[in-house]
C-alpha atoms as a PDB file:
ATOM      1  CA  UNK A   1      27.295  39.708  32.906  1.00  0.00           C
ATOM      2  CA  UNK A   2      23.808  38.750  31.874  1.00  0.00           C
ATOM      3  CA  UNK A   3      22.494  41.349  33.808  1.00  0.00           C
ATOM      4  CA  UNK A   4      24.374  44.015  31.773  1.00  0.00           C
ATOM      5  CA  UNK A   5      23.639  42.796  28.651  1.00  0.00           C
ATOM      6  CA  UNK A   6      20.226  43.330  29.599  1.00  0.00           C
ATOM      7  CA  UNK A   7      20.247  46.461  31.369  1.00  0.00           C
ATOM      8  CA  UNK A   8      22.378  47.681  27.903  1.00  0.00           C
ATOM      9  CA  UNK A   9      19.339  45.768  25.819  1.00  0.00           C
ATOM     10  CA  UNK A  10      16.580  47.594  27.457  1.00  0.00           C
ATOM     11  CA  UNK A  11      18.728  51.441  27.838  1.00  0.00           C
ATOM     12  CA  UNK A  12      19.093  51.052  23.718  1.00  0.00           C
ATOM     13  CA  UNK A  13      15.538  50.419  23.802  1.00  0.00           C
ATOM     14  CA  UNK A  14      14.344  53.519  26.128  1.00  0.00           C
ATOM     15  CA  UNK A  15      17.047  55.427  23.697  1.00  0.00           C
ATOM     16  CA  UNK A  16      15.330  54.379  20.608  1.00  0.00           C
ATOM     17  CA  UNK A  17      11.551  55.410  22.537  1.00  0.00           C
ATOM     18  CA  UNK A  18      13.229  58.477  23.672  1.00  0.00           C
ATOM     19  CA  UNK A  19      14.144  59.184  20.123  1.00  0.00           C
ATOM     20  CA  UNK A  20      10.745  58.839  18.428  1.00  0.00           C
ATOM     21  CA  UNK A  21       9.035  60.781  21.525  1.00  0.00           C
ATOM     22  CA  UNK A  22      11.510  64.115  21.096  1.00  0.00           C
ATOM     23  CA  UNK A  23      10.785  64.151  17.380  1.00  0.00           C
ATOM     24  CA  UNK A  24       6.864  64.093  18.135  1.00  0.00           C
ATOM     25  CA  UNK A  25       7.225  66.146  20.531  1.00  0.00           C
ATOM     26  CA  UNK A  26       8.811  69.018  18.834  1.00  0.00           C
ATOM     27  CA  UNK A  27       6.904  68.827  15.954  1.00  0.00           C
ATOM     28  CA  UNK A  28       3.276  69.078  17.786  1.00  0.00           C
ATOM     29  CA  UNK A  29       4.697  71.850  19.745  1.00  0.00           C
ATOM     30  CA  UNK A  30       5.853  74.043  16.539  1.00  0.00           C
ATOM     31  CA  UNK A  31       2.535  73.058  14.593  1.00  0.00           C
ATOM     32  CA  UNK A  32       0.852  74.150  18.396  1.00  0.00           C
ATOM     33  CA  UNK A  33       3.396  77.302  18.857  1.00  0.00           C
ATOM     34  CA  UNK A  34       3.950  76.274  22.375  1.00  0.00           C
ATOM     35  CA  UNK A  35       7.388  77.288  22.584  1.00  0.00           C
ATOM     36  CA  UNK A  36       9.573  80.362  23.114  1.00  0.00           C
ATOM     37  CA  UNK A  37       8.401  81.463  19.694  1.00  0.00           C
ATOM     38  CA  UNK A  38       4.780  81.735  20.933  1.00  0.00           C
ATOM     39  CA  UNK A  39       5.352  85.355  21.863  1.00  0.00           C
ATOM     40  CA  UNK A  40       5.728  86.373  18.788  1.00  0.00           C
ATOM     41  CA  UNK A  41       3.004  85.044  17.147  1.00  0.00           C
ATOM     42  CA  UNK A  42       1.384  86.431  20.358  1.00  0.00           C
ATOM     43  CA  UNK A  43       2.233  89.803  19.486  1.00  0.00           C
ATOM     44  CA  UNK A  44       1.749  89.574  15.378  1.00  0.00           C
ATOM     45  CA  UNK A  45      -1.878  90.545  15.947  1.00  0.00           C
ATOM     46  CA  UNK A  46      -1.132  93.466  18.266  1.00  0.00           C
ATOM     47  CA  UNK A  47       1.563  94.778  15.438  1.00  0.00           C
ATOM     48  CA  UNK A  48      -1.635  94.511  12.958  1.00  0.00           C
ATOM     49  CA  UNK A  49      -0.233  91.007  11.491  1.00  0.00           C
ATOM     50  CA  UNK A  50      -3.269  88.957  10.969  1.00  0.00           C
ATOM     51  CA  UNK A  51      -2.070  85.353  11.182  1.00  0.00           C
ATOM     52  CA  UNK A  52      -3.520  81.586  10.389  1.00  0.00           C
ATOM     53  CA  UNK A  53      -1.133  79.847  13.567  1.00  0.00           C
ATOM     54  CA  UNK A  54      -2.582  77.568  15.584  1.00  0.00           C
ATOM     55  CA  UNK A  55      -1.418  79.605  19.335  1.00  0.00           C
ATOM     56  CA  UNK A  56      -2.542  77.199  22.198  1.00  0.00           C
ATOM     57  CA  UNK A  57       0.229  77.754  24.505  1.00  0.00           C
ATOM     58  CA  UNK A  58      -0.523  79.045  28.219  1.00  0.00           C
ATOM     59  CA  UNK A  59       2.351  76.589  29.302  1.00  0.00           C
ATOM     60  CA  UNK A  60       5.476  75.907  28.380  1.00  0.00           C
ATOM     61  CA  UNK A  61       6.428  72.587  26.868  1.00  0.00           C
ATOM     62  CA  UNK A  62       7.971  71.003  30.373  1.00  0.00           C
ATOM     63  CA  UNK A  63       5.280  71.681  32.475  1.00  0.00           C
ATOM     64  CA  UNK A  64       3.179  70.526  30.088  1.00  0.00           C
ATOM     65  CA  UNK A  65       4.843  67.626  28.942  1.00  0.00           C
ATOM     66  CA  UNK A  66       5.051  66.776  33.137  1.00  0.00           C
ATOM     67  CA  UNK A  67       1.635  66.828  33.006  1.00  0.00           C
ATOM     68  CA  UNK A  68       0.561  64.615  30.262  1.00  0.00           C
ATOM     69  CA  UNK A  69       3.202  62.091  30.969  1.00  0.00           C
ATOM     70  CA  UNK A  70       2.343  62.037  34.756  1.00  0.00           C
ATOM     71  CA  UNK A  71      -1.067  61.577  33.578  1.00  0.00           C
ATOM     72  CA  UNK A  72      -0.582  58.949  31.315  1.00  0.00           C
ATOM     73  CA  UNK A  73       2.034  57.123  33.137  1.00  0.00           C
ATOM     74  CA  UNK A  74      -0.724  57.148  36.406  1.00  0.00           C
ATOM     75  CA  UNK A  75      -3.804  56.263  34.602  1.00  0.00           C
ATOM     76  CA  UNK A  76      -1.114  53.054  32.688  1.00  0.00           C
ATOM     77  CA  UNK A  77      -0.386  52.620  36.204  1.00  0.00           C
ATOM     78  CA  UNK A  78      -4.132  52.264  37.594  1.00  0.00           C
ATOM     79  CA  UNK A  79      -5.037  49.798  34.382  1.00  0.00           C
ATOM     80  CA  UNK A  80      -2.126  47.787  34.826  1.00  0.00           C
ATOM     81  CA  UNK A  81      -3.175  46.973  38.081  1.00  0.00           C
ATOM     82  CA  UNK A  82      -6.886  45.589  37.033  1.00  0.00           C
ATOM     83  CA  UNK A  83      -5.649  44.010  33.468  1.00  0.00           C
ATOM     84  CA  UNK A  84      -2.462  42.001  33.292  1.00  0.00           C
ATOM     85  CA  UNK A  85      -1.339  43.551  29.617  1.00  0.00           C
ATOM     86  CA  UNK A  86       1.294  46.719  30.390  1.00  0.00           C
ATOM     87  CA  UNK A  87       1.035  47.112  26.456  1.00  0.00           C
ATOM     88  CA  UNK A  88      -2.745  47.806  26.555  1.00  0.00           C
ATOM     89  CA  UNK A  89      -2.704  49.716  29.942  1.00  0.00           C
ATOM     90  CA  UNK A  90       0.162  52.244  28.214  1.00  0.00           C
ATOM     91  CA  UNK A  91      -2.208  52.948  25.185  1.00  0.00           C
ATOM     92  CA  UNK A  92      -5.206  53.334  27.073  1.00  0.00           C
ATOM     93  CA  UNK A  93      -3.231  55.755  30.057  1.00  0.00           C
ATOM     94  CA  UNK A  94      -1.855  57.847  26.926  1.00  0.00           C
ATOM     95  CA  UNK A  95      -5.132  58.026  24.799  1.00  0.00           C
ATOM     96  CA  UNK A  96      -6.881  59.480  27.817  1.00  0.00           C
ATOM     97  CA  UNK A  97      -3.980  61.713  28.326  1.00  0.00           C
ATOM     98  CA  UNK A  98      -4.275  62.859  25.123  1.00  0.00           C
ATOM     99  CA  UNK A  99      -7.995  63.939  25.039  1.00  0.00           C
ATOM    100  CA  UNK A 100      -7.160  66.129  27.994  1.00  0.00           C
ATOM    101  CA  UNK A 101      -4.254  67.456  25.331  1.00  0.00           C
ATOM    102  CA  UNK A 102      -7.273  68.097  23.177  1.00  0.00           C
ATOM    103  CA  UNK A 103      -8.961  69.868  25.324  1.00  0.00           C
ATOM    104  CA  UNK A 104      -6.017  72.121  26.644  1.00  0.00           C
ATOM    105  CA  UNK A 105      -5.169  73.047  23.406  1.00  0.00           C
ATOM    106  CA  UNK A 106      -9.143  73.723  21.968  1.00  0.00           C
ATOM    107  CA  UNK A 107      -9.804  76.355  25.018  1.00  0.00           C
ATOM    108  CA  UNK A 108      -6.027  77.624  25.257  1.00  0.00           C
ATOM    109  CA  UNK A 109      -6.278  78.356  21.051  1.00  0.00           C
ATOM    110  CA  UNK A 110     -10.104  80.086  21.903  1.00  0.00           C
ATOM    111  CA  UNK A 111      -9.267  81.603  25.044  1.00  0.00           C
ATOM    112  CA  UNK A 112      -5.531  83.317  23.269  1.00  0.00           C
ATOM    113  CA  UNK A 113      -7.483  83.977  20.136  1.00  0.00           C
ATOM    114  CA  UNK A 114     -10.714  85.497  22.199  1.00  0.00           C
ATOM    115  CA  UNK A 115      -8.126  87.870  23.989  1.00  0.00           C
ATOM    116  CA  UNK A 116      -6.915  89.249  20.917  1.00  0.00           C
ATOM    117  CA  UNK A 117     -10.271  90.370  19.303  1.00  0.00           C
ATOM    118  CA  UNK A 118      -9.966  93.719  19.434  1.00  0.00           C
ATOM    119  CA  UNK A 119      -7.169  93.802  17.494  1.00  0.00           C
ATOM    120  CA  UNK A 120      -9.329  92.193  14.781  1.00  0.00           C
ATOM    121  CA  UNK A 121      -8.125  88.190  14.919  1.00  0.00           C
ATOM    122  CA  UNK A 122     -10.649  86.170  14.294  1.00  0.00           C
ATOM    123  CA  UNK A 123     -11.080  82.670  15.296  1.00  0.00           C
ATOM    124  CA  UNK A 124     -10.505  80.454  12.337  1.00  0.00           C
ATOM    125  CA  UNK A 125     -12.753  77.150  12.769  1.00  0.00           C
ATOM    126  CA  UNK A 126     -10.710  75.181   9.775  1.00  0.00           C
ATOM    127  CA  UNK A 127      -7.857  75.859  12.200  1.00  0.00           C
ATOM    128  CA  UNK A 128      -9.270  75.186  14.971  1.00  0.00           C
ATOM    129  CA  UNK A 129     -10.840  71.428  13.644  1.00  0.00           C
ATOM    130  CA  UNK A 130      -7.494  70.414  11.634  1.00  0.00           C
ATOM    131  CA  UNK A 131      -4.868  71.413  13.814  1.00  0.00           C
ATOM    132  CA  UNK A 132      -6.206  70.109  16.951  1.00  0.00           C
ATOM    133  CA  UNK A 133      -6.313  66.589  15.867  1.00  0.00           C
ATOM    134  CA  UNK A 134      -2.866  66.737  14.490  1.00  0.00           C
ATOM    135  CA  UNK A 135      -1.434  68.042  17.597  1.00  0.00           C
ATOM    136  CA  UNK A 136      -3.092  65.246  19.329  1.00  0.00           C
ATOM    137  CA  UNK A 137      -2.056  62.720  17.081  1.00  0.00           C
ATOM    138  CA  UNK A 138       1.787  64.214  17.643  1.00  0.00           C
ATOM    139  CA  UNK A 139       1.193  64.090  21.514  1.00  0.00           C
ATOM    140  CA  UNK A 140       0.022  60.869  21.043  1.00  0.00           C
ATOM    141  CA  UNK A 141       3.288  59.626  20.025  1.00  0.00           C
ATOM    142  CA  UNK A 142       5.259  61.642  22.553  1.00  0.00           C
ATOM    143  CA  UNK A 143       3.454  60.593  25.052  1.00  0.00           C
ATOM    144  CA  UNK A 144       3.176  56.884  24.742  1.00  0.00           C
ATOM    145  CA  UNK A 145       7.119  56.760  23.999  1.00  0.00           C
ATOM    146  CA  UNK A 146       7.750  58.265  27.052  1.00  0.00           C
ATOM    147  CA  UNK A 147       5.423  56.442  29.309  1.00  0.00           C
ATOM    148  CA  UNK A 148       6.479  53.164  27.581  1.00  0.00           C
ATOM    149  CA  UNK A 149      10.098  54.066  28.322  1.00  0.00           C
ATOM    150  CA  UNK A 150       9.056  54.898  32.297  1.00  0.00           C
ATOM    151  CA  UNK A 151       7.687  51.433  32.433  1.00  0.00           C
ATOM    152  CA  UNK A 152      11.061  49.598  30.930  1.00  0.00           C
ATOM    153  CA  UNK A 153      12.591  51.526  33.674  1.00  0.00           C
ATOM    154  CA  UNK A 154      10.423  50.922  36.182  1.00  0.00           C
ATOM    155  CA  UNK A 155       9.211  47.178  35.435  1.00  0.00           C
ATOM    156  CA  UNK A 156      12.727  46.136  33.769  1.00  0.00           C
ATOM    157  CA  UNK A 157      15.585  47.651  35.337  1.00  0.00           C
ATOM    158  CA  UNK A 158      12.967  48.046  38.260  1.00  0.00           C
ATOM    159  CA  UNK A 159      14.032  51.784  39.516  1.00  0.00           C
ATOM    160  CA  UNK A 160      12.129  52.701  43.036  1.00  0.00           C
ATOM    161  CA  UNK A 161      10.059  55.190  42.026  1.00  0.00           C
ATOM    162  CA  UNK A 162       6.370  54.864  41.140  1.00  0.00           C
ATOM    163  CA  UNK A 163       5.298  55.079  37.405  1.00  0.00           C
ATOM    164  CA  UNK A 164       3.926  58.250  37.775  1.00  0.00           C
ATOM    165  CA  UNK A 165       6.479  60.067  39.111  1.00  0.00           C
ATOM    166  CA  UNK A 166       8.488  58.644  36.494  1.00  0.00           C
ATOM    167  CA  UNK A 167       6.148  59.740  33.785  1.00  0.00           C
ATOM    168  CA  UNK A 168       6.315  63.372  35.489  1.00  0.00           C
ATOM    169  CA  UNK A 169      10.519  63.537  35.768  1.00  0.00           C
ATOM    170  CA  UNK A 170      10.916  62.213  31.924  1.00  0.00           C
ATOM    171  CA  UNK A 171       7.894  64.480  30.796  1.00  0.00           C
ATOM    172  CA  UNK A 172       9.168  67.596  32.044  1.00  0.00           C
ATOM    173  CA  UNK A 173      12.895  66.544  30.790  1.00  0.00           C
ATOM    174  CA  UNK A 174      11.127  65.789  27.482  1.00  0.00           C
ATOM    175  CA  UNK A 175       9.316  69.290  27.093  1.00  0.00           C
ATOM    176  CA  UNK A 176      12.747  70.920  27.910  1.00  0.00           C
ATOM    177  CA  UNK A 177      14.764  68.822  25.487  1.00  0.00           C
ATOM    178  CA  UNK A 178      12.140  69.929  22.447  1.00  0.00           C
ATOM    179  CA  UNK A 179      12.180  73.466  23.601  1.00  0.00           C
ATOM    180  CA  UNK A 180      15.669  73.976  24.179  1.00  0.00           C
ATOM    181  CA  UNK A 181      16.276  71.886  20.969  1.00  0.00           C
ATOM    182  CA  UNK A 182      14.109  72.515  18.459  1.00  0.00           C
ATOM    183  CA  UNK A 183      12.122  75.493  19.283  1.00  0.00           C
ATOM    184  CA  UNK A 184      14.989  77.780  18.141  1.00  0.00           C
ATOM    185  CA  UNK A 185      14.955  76.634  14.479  1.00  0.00           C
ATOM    186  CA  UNK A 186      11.039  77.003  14.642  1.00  0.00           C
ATOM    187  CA  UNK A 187      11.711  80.593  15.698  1.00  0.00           C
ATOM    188  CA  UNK A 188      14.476  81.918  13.901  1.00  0.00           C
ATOM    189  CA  UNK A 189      14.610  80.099  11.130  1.00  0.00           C
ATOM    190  CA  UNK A 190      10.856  79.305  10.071  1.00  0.00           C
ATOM    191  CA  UNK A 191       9.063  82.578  11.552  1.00  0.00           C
ATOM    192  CA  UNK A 192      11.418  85.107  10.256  1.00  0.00           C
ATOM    193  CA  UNK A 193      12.642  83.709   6.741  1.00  0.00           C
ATOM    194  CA  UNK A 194      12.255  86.730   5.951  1.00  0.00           C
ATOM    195  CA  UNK A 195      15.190  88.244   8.043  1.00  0.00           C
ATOM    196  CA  UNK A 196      18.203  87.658   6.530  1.00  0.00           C
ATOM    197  CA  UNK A 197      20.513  85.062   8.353  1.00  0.00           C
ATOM    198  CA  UNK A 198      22.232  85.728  11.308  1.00  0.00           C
ATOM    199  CA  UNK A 199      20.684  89.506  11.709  1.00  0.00           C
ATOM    200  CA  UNK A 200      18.572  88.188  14.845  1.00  0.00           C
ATOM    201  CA  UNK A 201      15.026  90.070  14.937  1.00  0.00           C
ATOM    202  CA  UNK A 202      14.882  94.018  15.418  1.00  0.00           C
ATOM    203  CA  UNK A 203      12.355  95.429  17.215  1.00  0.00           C
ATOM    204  CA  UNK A 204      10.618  97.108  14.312  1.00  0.00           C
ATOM    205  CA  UNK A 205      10.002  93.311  13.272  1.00  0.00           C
ATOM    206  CA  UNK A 206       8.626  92.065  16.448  1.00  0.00           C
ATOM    207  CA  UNK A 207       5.394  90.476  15.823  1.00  0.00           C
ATOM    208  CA  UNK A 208       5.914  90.905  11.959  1.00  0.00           C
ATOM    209  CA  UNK A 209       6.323  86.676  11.379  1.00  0.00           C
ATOM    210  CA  UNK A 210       6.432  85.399   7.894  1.00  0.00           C
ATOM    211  CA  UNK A 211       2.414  84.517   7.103  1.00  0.00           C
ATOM    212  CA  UNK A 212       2.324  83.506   3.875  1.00  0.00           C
ATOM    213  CA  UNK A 213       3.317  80.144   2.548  1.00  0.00           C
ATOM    214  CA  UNK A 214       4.441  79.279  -0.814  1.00  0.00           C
ATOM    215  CA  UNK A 215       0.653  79.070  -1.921  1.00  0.00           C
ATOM    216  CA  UNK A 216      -1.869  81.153   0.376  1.00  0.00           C
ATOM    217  CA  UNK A 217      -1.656  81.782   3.785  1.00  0.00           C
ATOM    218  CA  UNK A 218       0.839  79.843   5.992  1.00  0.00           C
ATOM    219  CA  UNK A 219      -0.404  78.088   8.733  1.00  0.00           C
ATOM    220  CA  UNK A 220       0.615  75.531  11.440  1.00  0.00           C
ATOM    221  CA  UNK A 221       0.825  72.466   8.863  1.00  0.00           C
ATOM    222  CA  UNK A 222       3.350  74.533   6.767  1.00  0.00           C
ATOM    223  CA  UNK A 223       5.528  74.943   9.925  1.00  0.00           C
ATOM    224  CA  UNK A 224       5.248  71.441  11.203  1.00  0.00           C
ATOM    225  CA  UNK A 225       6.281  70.239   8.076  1.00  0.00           C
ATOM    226  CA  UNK A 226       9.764  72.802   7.887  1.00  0.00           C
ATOM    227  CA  UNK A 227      10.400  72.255  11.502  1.00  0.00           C
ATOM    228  CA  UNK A 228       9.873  68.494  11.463  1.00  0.00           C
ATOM    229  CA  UNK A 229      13.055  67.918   8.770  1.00  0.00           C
ATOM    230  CA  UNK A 230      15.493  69.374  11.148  1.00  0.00           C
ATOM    231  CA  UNK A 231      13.774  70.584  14.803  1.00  0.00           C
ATOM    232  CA  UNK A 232      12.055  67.695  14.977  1.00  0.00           C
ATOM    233  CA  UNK A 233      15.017  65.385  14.197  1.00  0.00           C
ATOM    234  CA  UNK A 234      17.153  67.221  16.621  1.00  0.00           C
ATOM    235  CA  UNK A 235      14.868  67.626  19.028  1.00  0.00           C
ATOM    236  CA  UNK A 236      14.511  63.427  19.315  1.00  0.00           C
ATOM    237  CA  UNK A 237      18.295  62.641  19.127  1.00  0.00           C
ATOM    238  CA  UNK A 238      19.083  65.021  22.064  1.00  0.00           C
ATOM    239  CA  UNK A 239      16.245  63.538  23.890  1.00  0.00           C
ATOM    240  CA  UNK A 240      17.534  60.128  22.796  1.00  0.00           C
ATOM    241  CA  UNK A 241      20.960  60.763  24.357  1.00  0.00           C
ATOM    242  CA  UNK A 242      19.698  61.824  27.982  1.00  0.00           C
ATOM    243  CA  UNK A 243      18.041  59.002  28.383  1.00  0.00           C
ATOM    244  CA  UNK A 244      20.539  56.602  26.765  1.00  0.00           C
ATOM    245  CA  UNK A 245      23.332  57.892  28.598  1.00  0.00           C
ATOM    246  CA  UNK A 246      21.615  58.418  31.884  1.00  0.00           C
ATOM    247  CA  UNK A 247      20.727  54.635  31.801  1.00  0.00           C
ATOM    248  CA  UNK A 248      24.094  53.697  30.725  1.00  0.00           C
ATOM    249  CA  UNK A 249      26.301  54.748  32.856  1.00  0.00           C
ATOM    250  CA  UNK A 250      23.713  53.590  35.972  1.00  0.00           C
ATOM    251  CA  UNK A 251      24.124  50.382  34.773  1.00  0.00           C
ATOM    252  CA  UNK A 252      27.664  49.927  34.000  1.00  0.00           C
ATOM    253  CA  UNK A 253      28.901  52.069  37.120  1.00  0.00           C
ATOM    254  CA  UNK A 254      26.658  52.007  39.599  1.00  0.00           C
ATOM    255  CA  UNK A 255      28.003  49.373  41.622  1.00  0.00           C
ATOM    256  CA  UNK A 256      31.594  50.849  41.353  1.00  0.00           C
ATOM    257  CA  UNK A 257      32.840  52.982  44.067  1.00  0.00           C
ATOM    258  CA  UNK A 258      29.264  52.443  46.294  1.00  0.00           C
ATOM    259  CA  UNK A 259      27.342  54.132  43.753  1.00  0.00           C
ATOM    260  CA  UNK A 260      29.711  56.945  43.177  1.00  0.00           C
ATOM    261  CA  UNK A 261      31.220  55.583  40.106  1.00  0.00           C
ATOM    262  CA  UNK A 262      27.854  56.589  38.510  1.00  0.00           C
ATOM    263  CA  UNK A 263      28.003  60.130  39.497  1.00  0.00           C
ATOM    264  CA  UNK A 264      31.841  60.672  38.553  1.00  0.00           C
ATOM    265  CA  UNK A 265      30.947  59.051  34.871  1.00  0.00           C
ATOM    266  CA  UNK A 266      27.838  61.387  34.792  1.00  0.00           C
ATOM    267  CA  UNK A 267      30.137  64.740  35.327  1.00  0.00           C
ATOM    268  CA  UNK A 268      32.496  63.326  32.887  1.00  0.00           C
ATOM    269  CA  UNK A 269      30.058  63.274  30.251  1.00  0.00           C
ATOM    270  CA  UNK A 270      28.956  66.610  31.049  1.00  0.00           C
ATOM    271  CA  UNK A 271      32.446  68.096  31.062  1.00  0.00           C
ATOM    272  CA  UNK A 272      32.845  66.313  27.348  1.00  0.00           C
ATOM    273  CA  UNK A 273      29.614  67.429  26.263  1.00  0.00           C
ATOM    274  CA  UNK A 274      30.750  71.124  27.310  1.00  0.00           C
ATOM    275  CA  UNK A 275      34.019  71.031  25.594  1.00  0.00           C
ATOM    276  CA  UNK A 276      32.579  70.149  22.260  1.00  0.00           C
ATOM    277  CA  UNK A 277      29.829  73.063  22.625  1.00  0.00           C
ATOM    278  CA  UNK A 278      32.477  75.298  23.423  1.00  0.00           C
ATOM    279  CA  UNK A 279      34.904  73.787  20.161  1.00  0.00           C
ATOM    280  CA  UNK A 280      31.754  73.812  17.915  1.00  0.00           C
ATOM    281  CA  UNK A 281      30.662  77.556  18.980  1.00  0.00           C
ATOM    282  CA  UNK A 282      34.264  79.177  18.841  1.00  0.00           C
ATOM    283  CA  UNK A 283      35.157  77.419  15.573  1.00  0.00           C
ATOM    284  CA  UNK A 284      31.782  78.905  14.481  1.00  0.00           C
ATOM    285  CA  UNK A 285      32.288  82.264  15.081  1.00  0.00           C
ATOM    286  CA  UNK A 286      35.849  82.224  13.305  1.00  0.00           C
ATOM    287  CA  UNK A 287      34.710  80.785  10.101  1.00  0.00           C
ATOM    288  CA  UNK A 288      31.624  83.404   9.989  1.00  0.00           C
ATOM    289  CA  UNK A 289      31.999  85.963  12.717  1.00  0.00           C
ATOM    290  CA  UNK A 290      29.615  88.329  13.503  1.00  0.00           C
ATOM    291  CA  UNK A 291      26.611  89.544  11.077  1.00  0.00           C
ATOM    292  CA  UNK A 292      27.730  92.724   9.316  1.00  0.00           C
ATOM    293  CA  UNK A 293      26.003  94.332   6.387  1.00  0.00           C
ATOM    294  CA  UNK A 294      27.558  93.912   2.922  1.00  0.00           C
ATOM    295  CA  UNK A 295      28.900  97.171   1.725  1.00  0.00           C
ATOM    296  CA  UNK A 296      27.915  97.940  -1.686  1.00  0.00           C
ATOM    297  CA  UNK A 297      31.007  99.181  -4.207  1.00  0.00           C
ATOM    298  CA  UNK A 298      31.073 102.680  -5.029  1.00  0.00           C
ATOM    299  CA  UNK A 299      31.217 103.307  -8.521  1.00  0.00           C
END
């Protein structure tokens, strides 16, 4: 009994982690355009849309993420074996992670922005200096959480696998939670406010993203502070719930049914999980059905 309490002590506390980490991570992506979105700010340049984004992806967010955290996680792991402080080792594995964040984003926003000269976008410095150390300060975040959450797994619950292989699974399920998550409302919602709702983006508006904020030019700060209210949020609670639940029901069930009892309560969740998607989308589409112009009354 003990045992569980603890095991459901230390899951709440990888949940909470887990939580915190999404929300970073979302919002450093959208302020980064690393997402699905990228493309279009991409091709705004190539449709003559001059733009102030900060574009560093080359990567998507899992791969990414799986690097960074598997970075992190196996320099933690290295330090923690020369210093006896895991608290110390995890800051000092993540802030070195994080300058190589740095750098990947400096030469990905150069080498995108370099590639797109001839269409006449420039290489905005301000960007270049502000945005960066955001990002990193958002990564920061992300990645600590999620290497401090490896090494509650690993250290307290103490799963087999090796920090860093931890820090690479939960990375790359990280960068897929904040891109399948948030990404969207950073896309539809913040790049093309100025499509009306629900009419998706025509291709006579690919590349044309909204660029102007409510005072000058928009840039990456302007999104990260829309997409952070809801993406962000979103982004961290699903995050949140993978790990929560995938710790849970390992602990409670694990030793029920030689192991199996895990697995059955794992497919049970995903079979509720898919029956409130499907209850949530098809009482959406009766309430407001499909996007239709509004007719205007003859006279």
């Amino acid at each position: 009994m003990v045992d569980i309490v603890f095991g459901i002590g230390i899951t709440a506390l990888t949940g909470a982690l887990a939580t915190i980490a999404g929300a970073a991570e979302d919002t450093e992506s959208n302020i980064g355009s690393q997402g699905d979105p990228n493309s279009q700010v991409q091709l705004a340049p190539q449709m003559g849309f001059m733009h102030r984004i900060f574009n560093k992806a080359v990567a998507g967010e899992p791969p990414a993420y799986g690097l960074w955290c598997a970075l992190g996680a196996g320099l933690a792991w290295a330090f923690m074996a020369m210093y006896p402080n895991p608290v110390l080792a995890i800051v000092l594995g993540s802030v070195l992670a994080v300058i190589v964040q740095g750098v990947y984003a400096t030469t990905a926003y150069l080498g995108r922005t370099a590639s797109l000269a001839k269409f006449g976008q420039p290489v905005y410095v301000d960007i270049l200096k502000s945005m960066t150390t955001v990002t990193m300060a958002h990564a920061f975040i992300a990645i600590f959480g999620t290497v401090a959450l490896c090494q509650l797994i690993n250290g307290a619950l103490e799963h087999p696998f090796p920090l860093p292989l931890l820090g690479l699974i939960w990375g790359v399920t990280l960068g897929a939670a904040g891109s399948a998550t948030g990404n969207p409302y950073y896309g539809k919602e913040r790049q093309y406010q100025n499509q009306k709702f629900g009419a998706g983006v025509p291709i006579s508006a690919s590349g044309n993203i909204v660029r102007y904020a409510e005072a000058g030019e928009r840039n990456s700060l302007d999104n990260g502070w829309f997409t952070a209210k809801i993406g962000g949020a979103a982004s961290g609670l699903c995050f949140g719930l993978i790990v929560f639940l995938e710790l849970w029901r390992t602990i409670l069930f694990e030793k029920s049914f030689d192991g199996w009892g895990a697995v059955i309560v794992g497919i049970l969740v995903i079979l509720i999980f898919t029956i409130i998607d499907r209850y949530i989308e098809v009482w959406a589409r009766k309430n407001y059905g499909p996007y239709s112009e509004i007719k205007e009354a003859s006279s």
